[in-house]
C-alpha atoms as a PDB file:
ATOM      1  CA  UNK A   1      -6.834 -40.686  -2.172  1.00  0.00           C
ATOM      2  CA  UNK A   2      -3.377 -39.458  -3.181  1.00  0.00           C
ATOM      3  CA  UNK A   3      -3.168 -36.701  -5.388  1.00  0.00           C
ATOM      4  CA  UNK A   4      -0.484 -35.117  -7.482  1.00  0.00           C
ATOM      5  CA  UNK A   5      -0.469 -31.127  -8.808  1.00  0.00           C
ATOM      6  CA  UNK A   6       1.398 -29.504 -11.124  1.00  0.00           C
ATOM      7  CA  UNK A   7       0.555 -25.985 -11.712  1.00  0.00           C
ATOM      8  CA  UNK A   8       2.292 -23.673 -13.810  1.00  0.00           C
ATOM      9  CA  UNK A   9       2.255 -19.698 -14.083  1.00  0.00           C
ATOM     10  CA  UNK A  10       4.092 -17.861 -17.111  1.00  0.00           C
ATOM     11  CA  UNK A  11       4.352 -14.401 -17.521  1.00  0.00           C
ATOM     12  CA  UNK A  12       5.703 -12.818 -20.582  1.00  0.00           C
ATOM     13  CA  UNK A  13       6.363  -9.020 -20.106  1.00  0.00           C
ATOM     14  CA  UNK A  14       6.417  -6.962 -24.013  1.00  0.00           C
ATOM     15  CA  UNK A  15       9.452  -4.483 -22.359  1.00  0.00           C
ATOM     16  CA  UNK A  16      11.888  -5.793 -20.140  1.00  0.00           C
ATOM     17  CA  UNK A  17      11.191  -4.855 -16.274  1.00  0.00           C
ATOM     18  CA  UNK A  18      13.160  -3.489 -13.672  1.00  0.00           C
ATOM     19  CA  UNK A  19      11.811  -6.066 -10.951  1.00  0.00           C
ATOM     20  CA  UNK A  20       9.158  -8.131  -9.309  1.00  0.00           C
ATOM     21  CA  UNK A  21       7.701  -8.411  -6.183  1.00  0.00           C
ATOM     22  CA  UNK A  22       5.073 -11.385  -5.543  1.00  0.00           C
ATOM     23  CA  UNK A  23       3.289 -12.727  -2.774  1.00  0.00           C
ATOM     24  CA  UNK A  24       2.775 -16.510  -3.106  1.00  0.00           C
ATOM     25  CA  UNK A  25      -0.030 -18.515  -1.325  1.00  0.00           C
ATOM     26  CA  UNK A  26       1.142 -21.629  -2.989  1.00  0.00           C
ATOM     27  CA  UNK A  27       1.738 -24.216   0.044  1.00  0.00           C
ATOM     28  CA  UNK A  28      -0.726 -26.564   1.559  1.00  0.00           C
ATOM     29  CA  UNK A  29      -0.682 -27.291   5.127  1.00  0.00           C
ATOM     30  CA  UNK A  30      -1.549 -30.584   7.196  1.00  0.00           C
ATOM     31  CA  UNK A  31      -5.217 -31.149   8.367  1.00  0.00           C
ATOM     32  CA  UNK A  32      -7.027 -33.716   9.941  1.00  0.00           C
ATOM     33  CA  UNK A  33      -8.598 -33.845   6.189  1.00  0.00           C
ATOM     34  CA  UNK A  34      -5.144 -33.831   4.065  1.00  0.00           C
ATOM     35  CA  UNK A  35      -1.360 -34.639   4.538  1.00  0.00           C
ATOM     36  CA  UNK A  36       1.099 -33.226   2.343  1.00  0.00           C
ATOM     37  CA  UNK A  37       3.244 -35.749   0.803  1.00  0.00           C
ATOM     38  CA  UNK A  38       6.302 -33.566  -0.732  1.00  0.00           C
ATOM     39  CA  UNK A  39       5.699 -30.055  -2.611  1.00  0.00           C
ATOM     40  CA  UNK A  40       7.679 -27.831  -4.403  1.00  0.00           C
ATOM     41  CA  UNK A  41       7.813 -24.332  -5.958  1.00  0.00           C
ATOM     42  CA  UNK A  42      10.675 -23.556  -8.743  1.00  0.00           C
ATOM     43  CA  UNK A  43      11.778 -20.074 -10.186  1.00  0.00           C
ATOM     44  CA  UNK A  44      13.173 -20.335 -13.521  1.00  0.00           C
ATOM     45  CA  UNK A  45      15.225 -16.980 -12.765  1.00  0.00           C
ATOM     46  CA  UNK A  46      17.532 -15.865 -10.034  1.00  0.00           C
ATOM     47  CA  UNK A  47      15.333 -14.569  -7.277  1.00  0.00           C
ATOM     48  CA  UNK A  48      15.418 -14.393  -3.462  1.00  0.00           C
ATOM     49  CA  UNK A  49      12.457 -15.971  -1.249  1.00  0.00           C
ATOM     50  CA  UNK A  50      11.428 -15.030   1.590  1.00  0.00           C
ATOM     51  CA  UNK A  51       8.950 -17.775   3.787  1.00  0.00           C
ATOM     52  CA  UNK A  52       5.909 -16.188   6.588  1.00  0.00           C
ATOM     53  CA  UNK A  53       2.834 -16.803   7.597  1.00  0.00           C
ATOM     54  CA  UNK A  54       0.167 -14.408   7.115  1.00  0.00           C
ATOM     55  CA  UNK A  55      -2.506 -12.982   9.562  1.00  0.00           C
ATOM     56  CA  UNK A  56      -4.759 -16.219   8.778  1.00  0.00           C
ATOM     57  CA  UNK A  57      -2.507 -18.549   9.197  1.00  0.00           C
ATOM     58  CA  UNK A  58      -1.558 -19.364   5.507  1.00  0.00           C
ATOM     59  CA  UNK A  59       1.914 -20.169   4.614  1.00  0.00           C
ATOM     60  CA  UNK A  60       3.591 -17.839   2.426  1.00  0.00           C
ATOM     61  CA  UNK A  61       6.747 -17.196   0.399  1.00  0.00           C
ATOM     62  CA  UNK A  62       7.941 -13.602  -0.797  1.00  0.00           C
ATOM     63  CA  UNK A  63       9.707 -13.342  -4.551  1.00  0.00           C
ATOM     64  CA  UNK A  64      11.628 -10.799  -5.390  1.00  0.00           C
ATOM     65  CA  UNK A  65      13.068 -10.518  -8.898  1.00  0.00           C
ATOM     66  CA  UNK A  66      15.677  -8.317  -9.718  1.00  0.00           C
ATOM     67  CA  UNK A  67      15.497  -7.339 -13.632  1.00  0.00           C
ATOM     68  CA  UNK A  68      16.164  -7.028 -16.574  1.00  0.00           C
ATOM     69  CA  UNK A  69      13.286  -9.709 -16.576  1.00  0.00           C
ATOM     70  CA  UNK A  70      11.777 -10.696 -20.088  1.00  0.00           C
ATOM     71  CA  UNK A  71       9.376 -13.728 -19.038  1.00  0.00           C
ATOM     72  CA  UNK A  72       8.543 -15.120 -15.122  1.00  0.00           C
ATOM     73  CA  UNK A  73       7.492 -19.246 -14.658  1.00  0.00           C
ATOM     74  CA  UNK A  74       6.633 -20.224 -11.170  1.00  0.00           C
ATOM     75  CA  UNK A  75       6.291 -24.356 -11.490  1.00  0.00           C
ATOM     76  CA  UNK A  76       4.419 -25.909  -8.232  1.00  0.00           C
ATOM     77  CA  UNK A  77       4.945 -29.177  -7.646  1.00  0.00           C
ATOM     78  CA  UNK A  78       3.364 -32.003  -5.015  1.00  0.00           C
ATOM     79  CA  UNK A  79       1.158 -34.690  -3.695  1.00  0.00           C
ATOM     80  CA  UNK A  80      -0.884 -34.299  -0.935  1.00  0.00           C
ATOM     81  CA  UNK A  81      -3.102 -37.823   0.639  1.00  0.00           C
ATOM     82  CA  UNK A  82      -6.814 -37.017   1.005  1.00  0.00           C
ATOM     83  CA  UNK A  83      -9.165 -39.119   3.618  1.00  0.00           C
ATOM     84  CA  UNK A  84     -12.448 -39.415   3.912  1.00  0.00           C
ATOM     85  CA  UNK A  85     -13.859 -37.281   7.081  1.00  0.00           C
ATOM     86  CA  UNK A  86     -17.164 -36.325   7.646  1.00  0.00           C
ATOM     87  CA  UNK A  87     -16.617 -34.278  11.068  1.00  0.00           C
ATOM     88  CA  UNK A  88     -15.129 -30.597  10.543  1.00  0.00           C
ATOM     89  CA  UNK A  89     -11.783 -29.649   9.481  1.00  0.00           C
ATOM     90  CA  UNK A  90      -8.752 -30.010  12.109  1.00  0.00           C
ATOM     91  CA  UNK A  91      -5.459 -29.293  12.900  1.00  0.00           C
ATOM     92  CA  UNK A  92      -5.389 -25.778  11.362  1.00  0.00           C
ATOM     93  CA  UNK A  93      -3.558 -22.868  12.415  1.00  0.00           C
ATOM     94  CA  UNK A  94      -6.699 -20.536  13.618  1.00  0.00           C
ATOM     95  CA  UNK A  95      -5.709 -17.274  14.464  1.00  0.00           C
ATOM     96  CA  UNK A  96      -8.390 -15.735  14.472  1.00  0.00           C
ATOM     97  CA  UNK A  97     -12.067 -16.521  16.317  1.00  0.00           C
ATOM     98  CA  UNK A  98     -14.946 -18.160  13.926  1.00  0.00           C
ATOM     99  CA  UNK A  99     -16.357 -14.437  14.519  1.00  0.00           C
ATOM    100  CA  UNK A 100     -14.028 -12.937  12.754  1.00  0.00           C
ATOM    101  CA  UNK A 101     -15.430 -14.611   9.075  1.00  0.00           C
ATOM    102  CA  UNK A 102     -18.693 -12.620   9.566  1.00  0.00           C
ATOM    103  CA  UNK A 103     -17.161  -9.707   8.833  1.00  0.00           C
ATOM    104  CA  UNK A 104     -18.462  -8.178   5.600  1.00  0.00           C
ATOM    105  CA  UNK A 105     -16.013  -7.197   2.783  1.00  0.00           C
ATOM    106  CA  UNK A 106     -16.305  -5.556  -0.328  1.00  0.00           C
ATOM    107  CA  UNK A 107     -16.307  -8.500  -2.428  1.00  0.00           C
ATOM    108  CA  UNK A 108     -18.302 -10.535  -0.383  1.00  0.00           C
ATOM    109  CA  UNK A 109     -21.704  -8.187   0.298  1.00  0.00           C
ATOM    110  CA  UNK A 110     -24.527  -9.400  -0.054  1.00  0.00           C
ATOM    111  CA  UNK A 111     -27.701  -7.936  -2.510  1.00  0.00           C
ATOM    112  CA  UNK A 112     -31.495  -9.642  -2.678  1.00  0.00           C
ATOM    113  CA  UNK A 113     -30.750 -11.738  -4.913  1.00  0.00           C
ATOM    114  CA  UNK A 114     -27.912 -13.482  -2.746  1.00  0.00           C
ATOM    115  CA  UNK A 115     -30.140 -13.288  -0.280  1.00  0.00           C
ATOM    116  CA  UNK A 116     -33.066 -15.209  -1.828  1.00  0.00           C
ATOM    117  CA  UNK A 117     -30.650 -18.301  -2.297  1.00  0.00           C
ATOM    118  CA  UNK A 118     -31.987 -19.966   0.970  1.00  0.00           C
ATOM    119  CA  UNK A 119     -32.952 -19.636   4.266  1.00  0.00           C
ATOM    120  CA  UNK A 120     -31.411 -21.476   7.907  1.00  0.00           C
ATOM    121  CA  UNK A 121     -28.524 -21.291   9.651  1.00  0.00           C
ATOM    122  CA  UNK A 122     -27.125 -24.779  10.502  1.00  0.00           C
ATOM    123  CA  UNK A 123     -24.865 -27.758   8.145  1.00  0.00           C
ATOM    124  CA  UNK A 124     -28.160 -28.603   6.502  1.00  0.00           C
ATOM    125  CA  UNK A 125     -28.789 -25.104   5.077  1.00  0.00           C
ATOM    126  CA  UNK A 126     -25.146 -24.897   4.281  1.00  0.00           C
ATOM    127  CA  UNK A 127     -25.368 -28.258   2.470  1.00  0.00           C
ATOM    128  CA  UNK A 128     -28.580 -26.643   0.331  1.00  0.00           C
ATOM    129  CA  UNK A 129     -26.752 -23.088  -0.094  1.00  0.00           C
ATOM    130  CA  UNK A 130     -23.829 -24.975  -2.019  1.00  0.00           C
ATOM    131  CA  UNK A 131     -26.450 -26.857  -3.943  1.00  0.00           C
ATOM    132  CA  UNK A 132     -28.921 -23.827  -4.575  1.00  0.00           C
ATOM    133  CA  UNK A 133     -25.563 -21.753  -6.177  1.00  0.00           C
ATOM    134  CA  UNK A 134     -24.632 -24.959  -8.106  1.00  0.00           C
ATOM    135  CA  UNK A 135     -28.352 -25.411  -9.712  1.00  0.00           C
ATOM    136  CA  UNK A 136     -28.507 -21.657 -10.632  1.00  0.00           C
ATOM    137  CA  UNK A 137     -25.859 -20.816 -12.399  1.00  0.00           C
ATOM    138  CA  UNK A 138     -23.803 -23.311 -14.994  1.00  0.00           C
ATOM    139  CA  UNK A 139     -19.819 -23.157 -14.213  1.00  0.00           C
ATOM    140  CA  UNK A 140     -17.217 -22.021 -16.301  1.00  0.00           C
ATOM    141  CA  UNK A 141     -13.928 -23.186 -15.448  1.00  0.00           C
ATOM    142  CA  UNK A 142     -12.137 -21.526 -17.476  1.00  0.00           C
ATOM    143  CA  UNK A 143      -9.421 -18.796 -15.794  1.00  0.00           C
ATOM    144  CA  UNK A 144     -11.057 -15.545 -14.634  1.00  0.00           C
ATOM    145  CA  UNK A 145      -8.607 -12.841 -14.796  1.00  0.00           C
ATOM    146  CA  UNK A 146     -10.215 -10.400 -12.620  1.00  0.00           C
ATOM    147  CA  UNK A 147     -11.872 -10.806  -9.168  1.00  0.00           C
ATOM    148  CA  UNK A 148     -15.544  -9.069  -8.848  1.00  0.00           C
ATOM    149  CA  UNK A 149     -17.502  -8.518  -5.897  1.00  0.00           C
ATOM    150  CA  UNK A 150     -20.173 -11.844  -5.237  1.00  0.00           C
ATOM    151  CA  UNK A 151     -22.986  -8.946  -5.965  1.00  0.00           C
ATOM    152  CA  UNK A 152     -21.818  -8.308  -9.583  1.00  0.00           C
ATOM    153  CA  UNK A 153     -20.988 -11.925 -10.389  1.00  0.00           C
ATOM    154  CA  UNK A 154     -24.339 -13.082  -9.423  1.00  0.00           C
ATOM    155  CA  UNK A 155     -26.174 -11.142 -12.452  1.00  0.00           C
ATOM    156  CA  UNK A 156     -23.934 -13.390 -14.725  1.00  0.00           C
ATOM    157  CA  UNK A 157     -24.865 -16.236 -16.624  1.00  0.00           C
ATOM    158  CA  UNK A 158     -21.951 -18.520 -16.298  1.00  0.00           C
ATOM    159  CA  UNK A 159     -19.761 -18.370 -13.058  1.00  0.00           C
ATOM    160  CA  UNK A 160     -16.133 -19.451 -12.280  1.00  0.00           C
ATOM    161  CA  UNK A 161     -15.622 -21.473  -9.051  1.00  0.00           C
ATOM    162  CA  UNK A 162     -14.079 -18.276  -7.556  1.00  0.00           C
ATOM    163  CA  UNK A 163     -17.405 -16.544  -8.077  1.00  0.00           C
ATOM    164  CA  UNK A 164     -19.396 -18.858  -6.528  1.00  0.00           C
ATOM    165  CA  UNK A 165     -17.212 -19.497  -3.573  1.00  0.00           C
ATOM    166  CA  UNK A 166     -17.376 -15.260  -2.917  1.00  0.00           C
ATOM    167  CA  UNK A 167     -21.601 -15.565  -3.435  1.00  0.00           C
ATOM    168  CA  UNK A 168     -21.324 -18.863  -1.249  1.00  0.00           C
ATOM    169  CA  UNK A 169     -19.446 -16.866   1.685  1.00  0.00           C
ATOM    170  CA  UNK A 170     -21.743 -13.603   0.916  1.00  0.00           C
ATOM    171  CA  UNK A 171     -24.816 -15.599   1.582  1.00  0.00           C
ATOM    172  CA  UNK A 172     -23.779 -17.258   4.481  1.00  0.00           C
ATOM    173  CA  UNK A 173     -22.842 -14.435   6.383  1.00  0.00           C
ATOM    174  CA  UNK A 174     -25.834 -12.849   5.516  1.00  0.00           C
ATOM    175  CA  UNK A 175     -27.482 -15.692   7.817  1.00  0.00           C
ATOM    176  CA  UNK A 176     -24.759 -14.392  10.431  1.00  0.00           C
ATOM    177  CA  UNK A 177     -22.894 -17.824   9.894  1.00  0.00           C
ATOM    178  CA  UNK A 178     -19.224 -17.380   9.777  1.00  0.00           C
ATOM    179  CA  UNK A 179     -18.026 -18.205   6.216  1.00  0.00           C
ATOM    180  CA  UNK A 180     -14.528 -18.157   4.717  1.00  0.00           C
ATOM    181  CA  UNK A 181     -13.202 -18.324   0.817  1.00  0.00           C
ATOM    182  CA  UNK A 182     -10.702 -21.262   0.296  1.00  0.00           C
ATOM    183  CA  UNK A 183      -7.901 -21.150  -2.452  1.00  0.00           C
ATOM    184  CA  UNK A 184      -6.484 -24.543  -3.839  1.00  0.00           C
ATOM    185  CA  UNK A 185      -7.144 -27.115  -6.135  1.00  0.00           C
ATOM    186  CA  UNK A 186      -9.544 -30.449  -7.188  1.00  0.00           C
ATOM    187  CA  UNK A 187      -9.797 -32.888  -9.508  1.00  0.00           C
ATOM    188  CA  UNK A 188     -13.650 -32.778  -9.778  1.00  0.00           C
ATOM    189  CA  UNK A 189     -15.741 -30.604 -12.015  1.00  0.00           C
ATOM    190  CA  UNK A 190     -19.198 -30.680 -13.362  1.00  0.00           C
ATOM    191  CA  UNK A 191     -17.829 -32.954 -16.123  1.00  0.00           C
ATOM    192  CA  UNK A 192     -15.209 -34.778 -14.137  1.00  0.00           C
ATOM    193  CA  UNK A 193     -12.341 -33.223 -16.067  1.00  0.00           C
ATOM    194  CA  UNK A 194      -9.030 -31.754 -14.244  1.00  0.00           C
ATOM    195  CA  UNK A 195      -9.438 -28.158 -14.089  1.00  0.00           C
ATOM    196  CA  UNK A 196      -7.139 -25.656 -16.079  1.00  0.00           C
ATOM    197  CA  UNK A 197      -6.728 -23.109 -13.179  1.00  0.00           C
ATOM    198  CA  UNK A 198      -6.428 -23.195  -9.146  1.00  0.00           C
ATOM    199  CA  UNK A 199     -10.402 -24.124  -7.644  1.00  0.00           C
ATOM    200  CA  UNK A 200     -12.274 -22.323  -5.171  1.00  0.00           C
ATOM    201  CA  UNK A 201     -14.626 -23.181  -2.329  1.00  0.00           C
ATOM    202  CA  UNK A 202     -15.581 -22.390   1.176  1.00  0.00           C
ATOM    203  CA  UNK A 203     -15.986 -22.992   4.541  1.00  0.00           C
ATOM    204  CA  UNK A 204     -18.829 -22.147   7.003  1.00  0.00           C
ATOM    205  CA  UNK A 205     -18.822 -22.565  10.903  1.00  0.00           C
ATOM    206  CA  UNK A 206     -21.599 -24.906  12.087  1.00  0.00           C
ATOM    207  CA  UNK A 207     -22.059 -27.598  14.494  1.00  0.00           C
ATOM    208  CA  UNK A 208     -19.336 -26.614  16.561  1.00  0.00           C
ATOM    209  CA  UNK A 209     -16.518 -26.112  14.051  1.00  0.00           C
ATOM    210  CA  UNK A 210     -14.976 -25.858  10.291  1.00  0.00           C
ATOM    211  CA  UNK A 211     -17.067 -27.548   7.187  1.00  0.00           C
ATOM    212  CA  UNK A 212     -16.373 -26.850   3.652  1.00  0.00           C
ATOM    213  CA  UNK A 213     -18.740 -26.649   0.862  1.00  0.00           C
ATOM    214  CA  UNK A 214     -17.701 -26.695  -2.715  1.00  0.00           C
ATOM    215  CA  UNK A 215     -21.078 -24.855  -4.704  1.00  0.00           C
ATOM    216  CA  UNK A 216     -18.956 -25.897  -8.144  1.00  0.00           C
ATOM    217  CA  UNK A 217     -20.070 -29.738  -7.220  1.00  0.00           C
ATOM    218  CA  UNK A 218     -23.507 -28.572  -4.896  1.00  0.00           C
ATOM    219  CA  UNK A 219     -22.103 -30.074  -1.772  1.00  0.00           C
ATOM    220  CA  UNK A 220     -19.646 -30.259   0.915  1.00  0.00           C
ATOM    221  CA  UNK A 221     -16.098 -30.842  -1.084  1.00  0.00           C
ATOM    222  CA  UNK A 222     -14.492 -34.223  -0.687  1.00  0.00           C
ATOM    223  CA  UNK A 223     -11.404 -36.601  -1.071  1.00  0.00           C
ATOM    224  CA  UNK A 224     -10.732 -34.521  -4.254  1.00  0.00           C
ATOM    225  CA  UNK A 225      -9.840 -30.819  -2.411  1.00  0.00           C
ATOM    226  CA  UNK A 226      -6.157 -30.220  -1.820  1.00  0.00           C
ATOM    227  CA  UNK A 227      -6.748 -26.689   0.661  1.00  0.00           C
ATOM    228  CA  UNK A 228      -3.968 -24.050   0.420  1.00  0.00           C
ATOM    229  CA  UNK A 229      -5.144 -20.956   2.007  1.00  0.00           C
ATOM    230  CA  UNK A 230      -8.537 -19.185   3.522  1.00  0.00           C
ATOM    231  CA  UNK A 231      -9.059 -15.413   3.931  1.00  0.00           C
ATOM    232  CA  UNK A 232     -12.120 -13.136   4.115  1.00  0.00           C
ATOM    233  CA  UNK A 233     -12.393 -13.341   0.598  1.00  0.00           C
ATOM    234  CA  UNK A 234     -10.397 -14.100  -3.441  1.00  0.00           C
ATOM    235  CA  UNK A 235      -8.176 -11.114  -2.870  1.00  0.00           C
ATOM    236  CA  UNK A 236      -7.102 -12.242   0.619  1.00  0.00           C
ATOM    237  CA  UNK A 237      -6.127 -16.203  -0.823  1.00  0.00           C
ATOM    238  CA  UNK A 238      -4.957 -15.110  -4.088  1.00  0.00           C
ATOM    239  CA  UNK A 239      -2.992 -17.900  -4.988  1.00  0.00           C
ATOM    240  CA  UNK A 240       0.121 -14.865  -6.422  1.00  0.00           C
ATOM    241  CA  UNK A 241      -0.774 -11.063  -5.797  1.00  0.00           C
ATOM    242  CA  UNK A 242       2.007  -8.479  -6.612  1.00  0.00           C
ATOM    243  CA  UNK A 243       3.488  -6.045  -8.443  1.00  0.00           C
ATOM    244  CA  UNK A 244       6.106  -4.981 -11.555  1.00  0.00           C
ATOM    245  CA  UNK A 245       8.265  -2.003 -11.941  1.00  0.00           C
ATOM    246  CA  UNK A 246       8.642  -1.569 -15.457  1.00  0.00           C
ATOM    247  CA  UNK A 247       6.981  -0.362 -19.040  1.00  0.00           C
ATOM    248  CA  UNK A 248       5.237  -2.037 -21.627  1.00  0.00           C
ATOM    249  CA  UNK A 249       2.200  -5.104 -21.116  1.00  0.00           C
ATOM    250  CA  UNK A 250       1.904  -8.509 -20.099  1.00  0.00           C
ATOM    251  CA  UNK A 251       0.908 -11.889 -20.803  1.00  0.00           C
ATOM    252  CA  UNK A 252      -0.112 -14.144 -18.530  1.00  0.00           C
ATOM    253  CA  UNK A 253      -0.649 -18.501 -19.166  1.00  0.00           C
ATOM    254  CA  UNK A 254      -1.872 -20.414 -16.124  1.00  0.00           C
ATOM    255  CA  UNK A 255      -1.704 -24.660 -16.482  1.00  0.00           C
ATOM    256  CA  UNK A 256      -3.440 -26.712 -13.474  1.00  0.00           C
ATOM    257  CA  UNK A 257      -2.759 -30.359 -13.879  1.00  0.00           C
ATOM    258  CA  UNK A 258      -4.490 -32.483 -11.074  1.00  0.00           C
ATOM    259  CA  UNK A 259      -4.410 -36.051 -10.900  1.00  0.00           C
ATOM    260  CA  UNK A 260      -4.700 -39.270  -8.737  1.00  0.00           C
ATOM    261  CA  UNK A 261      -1.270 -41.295  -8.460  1.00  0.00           C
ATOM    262  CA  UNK A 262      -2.119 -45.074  -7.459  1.00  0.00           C
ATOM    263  CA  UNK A 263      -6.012 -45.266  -6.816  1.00  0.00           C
ATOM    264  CA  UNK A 264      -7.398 -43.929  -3.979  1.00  0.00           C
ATOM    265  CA  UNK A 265      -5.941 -44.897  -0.573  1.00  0.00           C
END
């Protein structure tokens, strides 16, 4: 399946500022799962970039903004090829050991009623976790402006895919099973409608190597997942983190589009 992405980010600041600094985990890499076709990010104001790769292997690109700057809009562009593979993810930069991702953060700790999700250790229980997050709480996929810690998010009603990707990763590692948050984007929803913001899953270490599981859908994720970036948790794949030096408030508008050009392949 080939599928195209255009996301756009606008901010609109209420005082001019004096600059910007952003960190943008915006580029997908090649996997044994996805190719990317062509992808693009455009500034609609003079800026200077700066490209890395962070401590998990994610590609990244520095913005720095000198001001006055009244409004921001980062456009990303692309089309990445999705095939069907049922054997863990390949051909990732790894960094770090599996043992790294059982490593307990703030956002990702675990409270009883995490905990009472499930039981076992191996793809199967992985498989049910996704599914057990998925039949508990109904998903809102609308943007979520702030990132909470799994533990607060799960006394919600309604969660955001983030949300259930941190109580997904929480729960695993709970079982002492390796889990990672995933930042990037899908087609598929609950009611098969393009999402209006980045998605959110996860991967666990089983059998031997990489899965990902996708709690939105209550399985493992499929031809539909374009993968970006992994970290311990949301704050570590934040798909822009940074700052502003200036007065005054801002607005921010966030537009996914995600569609499939030609049929699948």
């Amino acid at each position: 399946m080939r599928l195209s992405v255009h996301h756009e980010t606008r901010y609109r600041f209420t005082e001019p500022q004096a600059r910007i600094v952003q960190l943008l985990r915006l580029f997908p890499g090649d996997t044994s799962h996805q190719t990317v076709v062509n992808w693009r990010i455009d500034v609609d104001c003079d800026a200077r970039l700066r490209d890395s790769i962070d401590g998990y292997g994610n590609v990244t690109r520095m913005l720095y903004a000198e001001g006055p700057v009244e409004t921001l809009l980062l456009t990303v562009s692309g089309e990445a090829l999705l095939t069907e593979d049922h054997g863990p993810i390949g051909g990732t930069d790894e960094p770090f050991p599996p043992e790294l991702f059982r490593r307990v953060t703030a956002l990702t700790r675990a409270d009883d009623a995490i905990d009472a999700l499930g039981q076992g250790a191996d793809l199967s229980a992985m498989t049910a976790l996704a599914a057990a997050i998925h039949a508990r709480w109904p998903l809102d996929r609308r943007p979520a402006p702030a990132i909470r810690p799994a533990a607060e998010a799960a006394m919600a009603d309604r969660l955001s895919p983030r949300d259930m990707a941190q109580i997904f990763v929480a729960a695993a590692r709970a079982r002492g099973v390796p889990a990672r948050y995933v930042s990037g984007y899908s087609l598929s929803g609950d009611d098969e409608r393009r999402a209006a913001a980045p998605h959110a899953w996860a991967e666990a270490h089983v059998a031997g190597g990489w899965y990902a599981f996708d709690p939105a859908i209550g399985g493992r994720s499929g031809l539909d997942h374009v993968r970006v970036a992994v970290a311990l948790d949301a704050a570590g794949a934040a798909p822009i983190a940074g700052v502003r030096m200036g007065p005054g408030d801002e607005a921010l508008d966030v537009d996914v589009d995600v569609r499939v050009e030609g049929g699948a392949d």
